[in-house]
PDB file of N, CA and C in Angstrom:
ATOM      1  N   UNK A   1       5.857  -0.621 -18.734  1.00  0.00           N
ATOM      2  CA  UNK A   1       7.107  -1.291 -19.019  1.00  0.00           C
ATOM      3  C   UNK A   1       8.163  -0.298 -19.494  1.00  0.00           C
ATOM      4  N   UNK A   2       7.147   0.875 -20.427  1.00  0.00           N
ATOM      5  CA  UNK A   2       8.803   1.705 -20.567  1.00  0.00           C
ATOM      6  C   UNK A   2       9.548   2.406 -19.433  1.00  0.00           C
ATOM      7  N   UNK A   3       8.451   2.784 -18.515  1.00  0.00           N
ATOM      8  CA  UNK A   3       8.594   3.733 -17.272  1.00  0.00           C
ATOM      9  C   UNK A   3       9.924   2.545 -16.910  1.00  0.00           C
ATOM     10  N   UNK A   4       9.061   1.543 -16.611  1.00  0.00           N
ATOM     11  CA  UNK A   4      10.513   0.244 -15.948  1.00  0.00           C
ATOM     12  C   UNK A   4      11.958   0.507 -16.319  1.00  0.00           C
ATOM     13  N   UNK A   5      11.839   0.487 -17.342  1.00  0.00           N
ATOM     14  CA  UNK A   5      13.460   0.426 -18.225  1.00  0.00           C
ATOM     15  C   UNK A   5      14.209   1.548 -18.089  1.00  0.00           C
ATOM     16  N   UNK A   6      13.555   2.713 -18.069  1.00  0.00           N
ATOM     17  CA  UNK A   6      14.161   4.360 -18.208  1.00  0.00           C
ATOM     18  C   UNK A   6      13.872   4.190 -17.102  1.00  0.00           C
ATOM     19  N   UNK A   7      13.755   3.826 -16.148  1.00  0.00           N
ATOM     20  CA  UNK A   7      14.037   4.159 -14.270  1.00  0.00           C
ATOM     21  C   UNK A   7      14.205   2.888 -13.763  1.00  0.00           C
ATOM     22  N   UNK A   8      15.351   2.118 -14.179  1.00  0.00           N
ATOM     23  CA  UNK A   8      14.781   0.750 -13.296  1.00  0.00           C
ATOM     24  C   UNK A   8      15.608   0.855 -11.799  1.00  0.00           C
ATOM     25  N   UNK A   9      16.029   2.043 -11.669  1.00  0.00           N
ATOM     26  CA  UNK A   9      16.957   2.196  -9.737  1.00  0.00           C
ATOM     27  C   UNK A   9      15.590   3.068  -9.603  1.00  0.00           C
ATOM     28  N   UNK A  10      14.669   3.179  -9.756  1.00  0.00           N
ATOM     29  CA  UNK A  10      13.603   4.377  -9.335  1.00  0.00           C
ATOM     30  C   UNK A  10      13.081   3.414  -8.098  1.00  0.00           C
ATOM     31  N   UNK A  11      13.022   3.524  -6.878  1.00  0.00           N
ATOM     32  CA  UNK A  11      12.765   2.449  -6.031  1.00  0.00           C
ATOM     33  C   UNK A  11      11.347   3.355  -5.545  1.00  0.00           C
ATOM     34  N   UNK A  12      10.979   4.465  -5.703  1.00  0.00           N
ATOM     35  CA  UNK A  12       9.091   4.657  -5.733  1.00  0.00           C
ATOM     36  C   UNK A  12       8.446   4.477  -6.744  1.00  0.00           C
ATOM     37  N   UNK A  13       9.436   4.260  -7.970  1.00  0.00           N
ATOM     38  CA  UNK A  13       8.084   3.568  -9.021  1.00  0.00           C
ATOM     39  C   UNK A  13       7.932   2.461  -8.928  1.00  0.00           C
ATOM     40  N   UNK A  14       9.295   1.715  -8.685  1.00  0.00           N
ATOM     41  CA  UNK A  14       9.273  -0.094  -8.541  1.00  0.00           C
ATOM     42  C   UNK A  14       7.799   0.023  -7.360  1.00  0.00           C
ATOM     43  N   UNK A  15       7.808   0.575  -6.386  1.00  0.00           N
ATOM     44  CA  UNK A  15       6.769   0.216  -5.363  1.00  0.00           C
ATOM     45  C   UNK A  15       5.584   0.386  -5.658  1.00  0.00           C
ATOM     46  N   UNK A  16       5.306   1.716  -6.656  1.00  0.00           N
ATOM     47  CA  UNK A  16       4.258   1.820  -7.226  1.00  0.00           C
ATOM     48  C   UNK A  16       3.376   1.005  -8.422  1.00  0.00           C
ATOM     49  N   UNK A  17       4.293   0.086  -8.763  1.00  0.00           N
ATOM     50  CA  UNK A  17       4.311  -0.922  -9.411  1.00  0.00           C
ATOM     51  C   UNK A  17       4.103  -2.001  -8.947  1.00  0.00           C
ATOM     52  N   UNK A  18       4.593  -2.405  -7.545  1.00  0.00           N
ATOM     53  CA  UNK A  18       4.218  -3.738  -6.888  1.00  0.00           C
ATOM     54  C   UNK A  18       2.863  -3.351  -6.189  1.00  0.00           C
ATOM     55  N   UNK A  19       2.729  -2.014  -5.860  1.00  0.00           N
ATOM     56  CA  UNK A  19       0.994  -1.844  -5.390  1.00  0.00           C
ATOM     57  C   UNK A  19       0.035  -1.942  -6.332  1.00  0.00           C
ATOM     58  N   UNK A  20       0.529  -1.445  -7.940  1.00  0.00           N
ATOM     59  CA  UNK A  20      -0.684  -1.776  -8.898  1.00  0.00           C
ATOM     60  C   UNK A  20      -0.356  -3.054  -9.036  1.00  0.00           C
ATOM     61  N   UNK A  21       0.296  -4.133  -8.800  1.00  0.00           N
ATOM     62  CA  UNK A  21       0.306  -5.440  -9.404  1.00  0.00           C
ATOM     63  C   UNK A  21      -0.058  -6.298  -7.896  1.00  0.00           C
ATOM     64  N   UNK A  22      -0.211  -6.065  -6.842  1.00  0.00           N
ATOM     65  CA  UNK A  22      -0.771  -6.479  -6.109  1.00  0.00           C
ATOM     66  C   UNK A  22      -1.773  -5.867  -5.294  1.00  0.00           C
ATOM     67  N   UNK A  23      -2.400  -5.498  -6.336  1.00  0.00           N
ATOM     68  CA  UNK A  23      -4.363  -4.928  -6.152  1.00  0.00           C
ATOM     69  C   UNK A  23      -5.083  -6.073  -5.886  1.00  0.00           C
ATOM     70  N   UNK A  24      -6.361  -6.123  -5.281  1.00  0.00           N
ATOM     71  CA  UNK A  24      -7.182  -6.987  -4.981  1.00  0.00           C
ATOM     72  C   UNK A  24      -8.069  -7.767  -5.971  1.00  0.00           C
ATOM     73  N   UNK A  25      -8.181  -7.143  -6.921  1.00  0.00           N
ATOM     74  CA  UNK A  25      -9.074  -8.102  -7.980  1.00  0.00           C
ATOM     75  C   UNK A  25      -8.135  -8.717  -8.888  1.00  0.00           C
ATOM     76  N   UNK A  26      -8.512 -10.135  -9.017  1.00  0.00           N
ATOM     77  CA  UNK A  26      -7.359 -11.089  -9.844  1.00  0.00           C
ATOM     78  C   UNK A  26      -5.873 -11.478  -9.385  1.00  0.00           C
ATOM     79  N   UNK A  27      -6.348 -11.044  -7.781  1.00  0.00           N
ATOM     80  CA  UNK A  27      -4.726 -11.102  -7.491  1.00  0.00           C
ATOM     81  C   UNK A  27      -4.140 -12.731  -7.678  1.00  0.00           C
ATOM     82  N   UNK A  28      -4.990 -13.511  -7.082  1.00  0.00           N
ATOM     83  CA  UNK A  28      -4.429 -14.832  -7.127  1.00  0.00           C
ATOM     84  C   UNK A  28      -3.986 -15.602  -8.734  1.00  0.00           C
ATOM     85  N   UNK A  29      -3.980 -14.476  -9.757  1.00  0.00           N
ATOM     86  CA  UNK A  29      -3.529 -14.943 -10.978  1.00  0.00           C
ATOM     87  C   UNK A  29      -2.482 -14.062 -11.476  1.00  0.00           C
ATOM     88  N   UNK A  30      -1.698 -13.216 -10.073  1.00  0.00           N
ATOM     89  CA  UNK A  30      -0.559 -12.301 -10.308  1.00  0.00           C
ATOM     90  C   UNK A  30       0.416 -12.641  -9.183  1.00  0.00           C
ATOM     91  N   UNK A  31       0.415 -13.915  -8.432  1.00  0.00           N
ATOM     92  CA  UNK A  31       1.371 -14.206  -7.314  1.00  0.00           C
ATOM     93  C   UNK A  31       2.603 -14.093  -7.665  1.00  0.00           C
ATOM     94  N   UNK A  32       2.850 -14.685  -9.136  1.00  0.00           N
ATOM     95  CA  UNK A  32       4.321 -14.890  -9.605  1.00  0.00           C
ATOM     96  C   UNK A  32       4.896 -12.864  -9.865  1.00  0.00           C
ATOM     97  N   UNK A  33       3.829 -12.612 -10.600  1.00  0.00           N
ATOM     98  CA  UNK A  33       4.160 -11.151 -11.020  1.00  0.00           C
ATOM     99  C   UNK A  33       4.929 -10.659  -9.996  1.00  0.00           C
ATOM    100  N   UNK A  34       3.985 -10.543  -8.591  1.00  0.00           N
ATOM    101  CA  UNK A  34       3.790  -9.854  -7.569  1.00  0.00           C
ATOM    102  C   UNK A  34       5.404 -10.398  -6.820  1.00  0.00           C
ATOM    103  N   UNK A  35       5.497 -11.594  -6.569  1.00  0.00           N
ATOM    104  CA  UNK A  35       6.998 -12.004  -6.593  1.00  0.00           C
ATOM    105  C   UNK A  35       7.977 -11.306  -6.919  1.00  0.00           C
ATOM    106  N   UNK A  36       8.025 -11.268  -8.617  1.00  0.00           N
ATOM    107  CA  UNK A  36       9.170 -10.740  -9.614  1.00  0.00           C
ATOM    108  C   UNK A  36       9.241  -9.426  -8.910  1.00  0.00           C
ATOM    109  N   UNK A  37       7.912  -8.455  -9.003  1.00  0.00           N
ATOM    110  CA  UNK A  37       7.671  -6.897  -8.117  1.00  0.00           C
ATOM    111  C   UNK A  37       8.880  -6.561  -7.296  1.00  0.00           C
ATOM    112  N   UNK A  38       8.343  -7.194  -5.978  1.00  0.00           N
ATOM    113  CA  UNK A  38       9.016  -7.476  -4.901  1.00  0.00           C
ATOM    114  C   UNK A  38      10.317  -7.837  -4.884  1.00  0.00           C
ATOM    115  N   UNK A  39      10.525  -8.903  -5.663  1.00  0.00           N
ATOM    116  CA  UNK A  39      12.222  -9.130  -5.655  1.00  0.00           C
ATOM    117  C   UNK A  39      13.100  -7.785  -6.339  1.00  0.00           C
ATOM    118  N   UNK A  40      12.155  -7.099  -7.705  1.00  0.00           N
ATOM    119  CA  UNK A  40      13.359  -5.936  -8.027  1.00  0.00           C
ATOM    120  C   UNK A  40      13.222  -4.836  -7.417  1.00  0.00           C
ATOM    121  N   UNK A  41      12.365  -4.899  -5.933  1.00  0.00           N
ATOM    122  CA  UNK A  41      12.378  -3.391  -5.373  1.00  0.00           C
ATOM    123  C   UNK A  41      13.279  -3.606  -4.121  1.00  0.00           C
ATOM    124  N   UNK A  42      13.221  -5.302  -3.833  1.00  0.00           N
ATOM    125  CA  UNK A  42      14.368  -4.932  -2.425  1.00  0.00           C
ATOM    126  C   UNK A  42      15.934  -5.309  -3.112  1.00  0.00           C
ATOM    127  N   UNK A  43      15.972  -5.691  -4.272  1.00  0.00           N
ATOM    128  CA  UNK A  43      17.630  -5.424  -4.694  1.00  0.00           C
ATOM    129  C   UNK A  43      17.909  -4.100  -4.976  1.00  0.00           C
ATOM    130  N   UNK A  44      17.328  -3.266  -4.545  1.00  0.00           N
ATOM    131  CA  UNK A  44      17.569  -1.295  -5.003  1.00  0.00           C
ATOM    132  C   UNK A  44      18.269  -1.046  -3.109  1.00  0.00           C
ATOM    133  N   UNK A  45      17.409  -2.028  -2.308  1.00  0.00           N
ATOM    134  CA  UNK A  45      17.977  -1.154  -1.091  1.00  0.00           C
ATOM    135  C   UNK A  45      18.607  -2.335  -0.435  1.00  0.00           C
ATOM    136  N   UNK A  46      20.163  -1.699   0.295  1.00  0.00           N
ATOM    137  CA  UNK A  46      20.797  -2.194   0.708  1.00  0.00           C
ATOM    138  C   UNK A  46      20.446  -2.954   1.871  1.00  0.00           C
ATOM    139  N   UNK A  47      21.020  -3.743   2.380  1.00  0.00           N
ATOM    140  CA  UNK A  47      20.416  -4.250   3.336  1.00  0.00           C
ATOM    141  C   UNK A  47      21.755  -3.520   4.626  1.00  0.00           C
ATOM    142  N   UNK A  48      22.883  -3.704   4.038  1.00  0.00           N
ATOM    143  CA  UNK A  48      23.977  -3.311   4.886  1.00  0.00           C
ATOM    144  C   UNK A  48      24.170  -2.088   5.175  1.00  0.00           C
ATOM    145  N   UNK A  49      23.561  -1.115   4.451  1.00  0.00           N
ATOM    146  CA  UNK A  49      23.537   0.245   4.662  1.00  0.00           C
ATOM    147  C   UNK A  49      22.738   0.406   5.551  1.00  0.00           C
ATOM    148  N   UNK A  50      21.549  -0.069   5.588  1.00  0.00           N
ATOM    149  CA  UNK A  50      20.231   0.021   6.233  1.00  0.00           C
ATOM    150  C   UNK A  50      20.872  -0.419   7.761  1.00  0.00           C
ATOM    151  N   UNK A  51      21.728  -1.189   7.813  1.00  0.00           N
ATOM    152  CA  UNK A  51      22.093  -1.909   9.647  1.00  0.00           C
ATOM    153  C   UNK A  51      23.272  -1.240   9.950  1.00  0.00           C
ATOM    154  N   UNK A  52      24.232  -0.271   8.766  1.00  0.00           N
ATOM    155  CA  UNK A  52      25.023   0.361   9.140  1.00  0.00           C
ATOM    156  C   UNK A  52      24.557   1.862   9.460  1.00  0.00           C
ATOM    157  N   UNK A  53      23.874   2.537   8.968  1.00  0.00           N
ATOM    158  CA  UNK A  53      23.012   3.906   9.197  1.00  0.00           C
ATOM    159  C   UNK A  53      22.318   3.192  10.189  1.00  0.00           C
ATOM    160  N   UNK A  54      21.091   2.488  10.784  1.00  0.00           N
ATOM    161  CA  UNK A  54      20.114   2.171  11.924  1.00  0.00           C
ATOM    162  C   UNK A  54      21.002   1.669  13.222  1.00  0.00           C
ATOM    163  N   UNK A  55      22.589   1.526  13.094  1.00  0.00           N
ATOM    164  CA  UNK A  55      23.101   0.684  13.960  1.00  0.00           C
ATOM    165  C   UNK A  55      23.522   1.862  15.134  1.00  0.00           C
ATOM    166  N   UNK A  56      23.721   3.134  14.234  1.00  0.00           N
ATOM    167  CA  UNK A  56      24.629   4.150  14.905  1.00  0.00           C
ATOM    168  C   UNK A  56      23.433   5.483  15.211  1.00  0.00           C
ATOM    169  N   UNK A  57      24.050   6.061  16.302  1.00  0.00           N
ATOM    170  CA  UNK A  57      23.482   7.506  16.570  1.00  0.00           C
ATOM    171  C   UNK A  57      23.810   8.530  15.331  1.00  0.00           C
ATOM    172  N   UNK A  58      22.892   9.361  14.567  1.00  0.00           N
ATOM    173  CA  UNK A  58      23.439  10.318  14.406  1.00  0.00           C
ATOM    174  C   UNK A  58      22.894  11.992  14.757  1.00  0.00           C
ATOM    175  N   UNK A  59      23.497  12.821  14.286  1.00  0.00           N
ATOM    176  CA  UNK A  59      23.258  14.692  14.634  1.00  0.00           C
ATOM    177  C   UNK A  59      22.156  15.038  14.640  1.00  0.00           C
ATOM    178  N   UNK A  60      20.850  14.743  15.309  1.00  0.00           N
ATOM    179  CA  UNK A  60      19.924  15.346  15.125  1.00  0.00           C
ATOM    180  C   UNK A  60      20.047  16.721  14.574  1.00  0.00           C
ATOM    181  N   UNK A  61      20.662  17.542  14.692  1.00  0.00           N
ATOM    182  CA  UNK A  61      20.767  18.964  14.070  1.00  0.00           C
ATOM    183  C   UNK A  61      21.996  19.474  13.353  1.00  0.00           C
ATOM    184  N   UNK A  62      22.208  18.369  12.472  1.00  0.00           N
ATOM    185  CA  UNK A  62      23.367  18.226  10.989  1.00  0.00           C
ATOM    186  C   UNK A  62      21.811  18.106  10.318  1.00  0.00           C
ATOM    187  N   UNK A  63      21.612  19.342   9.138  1.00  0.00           N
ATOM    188  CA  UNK A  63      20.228  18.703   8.421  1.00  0.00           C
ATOM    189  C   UNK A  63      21.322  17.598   7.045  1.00  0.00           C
ATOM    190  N   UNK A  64      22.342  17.526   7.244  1.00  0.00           N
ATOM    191  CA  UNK A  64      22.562  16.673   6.021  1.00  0.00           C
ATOM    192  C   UNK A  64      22.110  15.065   6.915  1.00  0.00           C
ATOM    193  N   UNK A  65      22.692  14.963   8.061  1.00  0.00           N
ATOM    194  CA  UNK A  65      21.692  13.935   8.716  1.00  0.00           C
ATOM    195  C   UNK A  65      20.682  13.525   8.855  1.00  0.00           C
ATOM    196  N   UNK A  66      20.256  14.484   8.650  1.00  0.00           N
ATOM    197  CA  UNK A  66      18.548  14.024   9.294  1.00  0.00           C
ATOM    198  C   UNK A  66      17.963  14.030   7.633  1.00  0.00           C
ATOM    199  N   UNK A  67      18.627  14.598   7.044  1.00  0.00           N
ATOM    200  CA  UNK A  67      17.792  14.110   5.472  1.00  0.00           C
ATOM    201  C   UNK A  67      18.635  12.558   4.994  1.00  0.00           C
ATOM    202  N   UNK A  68      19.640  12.384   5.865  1.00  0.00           N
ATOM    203  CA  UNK A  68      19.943  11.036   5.357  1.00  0.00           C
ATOM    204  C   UNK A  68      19.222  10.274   6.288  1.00  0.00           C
ATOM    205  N   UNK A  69      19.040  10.310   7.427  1.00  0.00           N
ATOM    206  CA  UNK A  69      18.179   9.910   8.285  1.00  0.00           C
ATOM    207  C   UNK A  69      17.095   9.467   7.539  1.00  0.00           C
ATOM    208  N   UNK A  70      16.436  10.458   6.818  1.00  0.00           N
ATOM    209  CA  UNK A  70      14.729  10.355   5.905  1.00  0.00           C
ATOM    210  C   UNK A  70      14.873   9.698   4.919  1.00  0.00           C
ATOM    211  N   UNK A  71      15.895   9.660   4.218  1.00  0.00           N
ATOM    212  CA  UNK A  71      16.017   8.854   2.845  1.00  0.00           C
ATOM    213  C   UNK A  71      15.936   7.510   3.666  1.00  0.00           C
ATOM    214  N   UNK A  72      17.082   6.805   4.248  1.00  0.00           N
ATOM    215  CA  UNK A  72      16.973   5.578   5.115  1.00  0.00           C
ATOM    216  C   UNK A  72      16.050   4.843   5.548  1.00  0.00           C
ATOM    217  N   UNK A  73      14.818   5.453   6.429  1.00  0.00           N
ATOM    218  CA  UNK A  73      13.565   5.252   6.672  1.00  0.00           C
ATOM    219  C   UNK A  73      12.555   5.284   5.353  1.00  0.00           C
ATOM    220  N   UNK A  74      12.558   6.036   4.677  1.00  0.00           N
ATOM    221  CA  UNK A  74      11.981   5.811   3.236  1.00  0.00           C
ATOM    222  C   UNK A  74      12.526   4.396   2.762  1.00  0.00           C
ATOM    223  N   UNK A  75      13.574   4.191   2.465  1.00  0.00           N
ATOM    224  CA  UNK A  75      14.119   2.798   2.028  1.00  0.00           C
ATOM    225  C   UNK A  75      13.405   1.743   3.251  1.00  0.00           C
ATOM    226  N   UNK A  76      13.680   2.055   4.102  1.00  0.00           N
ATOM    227  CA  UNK A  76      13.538   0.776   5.371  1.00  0.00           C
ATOM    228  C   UNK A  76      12.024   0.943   5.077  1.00  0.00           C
ATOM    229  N   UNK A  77      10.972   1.525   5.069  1.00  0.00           N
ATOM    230  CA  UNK A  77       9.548   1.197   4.861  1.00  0.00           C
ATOM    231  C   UNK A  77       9.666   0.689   3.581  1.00  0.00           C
ATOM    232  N   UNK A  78      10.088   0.972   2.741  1.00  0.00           N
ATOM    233  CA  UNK A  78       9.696   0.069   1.152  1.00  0.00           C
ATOM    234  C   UNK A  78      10.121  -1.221   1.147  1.00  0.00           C
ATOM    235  N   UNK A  79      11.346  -1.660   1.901  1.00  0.00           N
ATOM    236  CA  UNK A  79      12.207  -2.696   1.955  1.00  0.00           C
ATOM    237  C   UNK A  79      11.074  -3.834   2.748  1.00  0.00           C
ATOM    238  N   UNK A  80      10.366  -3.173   4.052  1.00  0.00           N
ATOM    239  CA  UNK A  80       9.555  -4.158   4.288  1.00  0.00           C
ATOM    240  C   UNK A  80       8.312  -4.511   4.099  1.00  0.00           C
ATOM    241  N   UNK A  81       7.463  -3.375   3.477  1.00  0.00           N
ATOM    242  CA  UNK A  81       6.596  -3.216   2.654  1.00  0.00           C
ATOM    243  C   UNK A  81       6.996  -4.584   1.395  1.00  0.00           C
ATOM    244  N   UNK A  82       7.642  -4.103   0.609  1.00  0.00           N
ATOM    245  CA  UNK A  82       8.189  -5.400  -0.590  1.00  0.00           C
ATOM    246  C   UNK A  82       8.201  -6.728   0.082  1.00  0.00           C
ATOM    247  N   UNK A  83       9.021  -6.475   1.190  1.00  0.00           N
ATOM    248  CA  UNK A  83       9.222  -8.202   1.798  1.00  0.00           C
ATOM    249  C   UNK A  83       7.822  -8.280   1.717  1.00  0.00           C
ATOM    250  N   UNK A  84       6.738  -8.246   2.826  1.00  0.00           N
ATOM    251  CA  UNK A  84       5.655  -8.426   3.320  1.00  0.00           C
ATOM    252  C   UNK A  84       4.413  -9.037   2.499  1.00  0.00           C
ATOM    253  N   UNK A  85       4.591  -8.009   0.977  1.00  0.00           N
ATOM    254  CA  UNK A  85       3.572  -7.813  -0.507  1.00  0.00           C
ATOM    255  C   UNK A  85       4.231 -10.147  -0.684  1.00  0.00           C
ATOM    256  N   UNK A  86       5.833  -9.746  -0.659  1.00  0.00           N
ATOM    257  CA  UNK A  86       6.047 -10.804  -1.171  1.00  0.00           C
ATOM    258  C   UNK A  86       5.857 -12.160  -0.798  1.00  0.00           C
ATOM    259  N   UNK A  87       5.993 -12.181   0.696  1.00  0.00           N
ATOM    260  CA  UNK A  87       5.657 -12.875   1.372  1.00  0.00           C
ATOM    261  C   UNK A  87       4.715 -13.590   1.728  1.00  0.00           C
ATOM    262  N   UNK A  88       3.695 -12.597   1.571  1.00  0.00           N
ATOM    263  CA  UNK A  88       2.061 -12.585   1.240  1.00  0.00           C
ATOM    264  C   UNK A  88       1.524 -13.955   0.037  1.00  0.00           C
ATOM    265  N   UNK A  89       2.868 -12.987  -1.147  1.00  0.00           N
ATOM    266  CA  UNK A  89       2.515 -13.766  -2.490  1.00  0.00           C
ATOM    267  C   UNK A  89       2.801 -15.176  -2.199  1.00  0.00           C
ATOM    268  N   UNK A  90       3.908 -15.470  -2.174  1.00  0.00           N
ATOM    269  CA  UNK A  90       4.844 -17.025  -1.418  1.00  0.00           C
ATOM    270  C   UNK A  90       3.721 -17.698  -0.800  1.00  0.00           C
ATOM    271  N   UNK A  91       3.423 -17.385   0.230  1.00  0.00           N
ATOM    272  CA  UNK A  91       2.237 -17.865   0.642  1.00  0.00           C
ATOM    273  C   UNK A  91       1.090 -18.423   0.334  1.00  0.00           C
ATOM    274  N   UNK A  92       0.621 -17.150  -0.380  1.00  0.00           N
ATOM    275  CA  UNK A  92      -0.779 -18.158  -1.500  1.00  0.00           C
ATOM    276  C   UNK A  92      -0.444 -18.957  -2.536  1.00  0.00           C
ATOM    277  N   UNK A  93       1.054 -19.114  -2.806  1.00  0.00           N
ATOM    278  CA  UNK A  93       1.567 -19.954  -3.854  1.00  0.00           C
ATOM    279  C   UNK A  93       1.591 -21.469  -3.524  1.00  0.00           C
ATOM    280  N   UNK A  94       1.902 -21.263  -2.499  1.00  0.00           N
ATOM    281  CA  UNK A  94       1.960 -22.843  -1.835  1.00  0.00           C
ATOM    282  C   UNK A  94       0.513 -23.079  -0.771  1.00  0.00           C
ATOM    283  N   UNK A  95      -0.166 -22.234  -1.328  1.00  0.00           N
ATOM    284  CA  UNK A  95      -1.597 -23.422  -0.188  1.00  0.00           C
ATOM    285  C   UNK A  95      -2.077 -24.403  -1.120  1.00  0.00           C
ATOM    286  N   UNK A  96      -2.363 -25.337  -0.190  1.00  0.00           N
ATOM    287  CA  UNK A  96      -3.325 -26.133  -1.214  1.00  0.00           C
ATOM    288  C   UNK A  96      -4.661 -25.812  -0.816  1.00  0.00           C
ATOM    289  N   UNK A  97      -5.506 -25.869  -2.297  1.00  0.00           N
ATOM    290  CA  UNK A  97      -6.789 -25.285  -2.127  1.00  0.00           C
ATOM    291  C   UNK A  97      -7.556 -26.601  -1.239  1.00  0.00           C
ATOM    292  N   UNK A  98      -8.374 -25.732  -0.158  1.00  0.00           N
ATOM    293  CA  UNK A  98      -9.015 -26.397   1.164  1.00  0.00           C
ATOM    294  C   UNK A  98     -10.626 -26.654   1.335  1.00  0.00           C
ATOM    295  N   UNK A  99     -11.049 -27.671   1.447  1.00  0.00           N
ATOM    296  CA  UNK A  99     -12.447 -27.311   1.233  1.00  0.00           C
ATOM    297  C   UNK A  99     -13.078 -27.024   2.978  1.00  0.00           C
ATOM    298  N   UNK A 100     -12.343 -26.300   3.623  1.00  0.00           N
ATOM    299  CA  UNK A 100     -13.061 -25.840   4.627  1.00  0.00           C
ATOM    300  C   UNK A 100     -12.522 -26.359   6.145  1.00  0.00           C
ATOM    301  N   UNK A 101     -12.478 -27.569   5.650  1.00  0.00           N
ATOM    302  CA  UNK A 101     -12.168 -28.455   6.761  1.00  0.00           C
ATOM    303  C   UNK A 101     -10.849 -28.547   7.568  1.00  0.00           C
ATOM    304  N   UNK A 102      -9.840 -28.170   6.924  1.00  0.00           N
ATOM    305  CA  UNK A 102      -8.285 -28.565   7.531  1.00  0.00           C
ATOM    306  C   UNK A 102      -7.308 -27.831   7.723  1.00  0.00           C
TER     307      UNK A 102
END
């Protein structure tokens, strides 16, 4: 929690944080957690930046490009990574428990 506060734009700890909070043992008693996770790692990345940088060509051989290029794709994998974790969670939130049959 302190790491949280003193980095809360840190968008690889937020992720590293939604992977320890959506680990496999006890998960179904961390859906909500795993939620909250997820929701503060995709308000770090834009969504409009992400369709304005992916929309256009740029310099393969400008390296200030191509390292903005890498940052971008770093964001765009965490962005759907988070959706996905969250989505996941949403999901098991609303099943109703099944005895097999339906």
């Amino acid at each position: 929690e302190e790491l949280k506060k003193g980095y809360a734009d840190h968008l690889p700890l937020l992720m590293a944080g939604l992977r320890f909070v959506d680990r496999k043992d006890g998960r179904g008693e961390r859906l909500q957690a795993i939620k909250d996770a997820a929701d503060e790692a995709t308000k770090l990345v834009s969504t409009t930046d992400l369709a304005l940088h992916f929309g256009t060509d740029y310099d393969k051989e400008d390296p200030i490009a191509c390292k903005e290029h890498k940052e971008m794709e770093e964001k765009k994998k965490c962005l759907v990574e988070a959706l996905a974790r969250k989505a996941r969670a949403v999901s098991e939130m609303n099943e109703e428990p099944s005895d097999g049959f339906g």
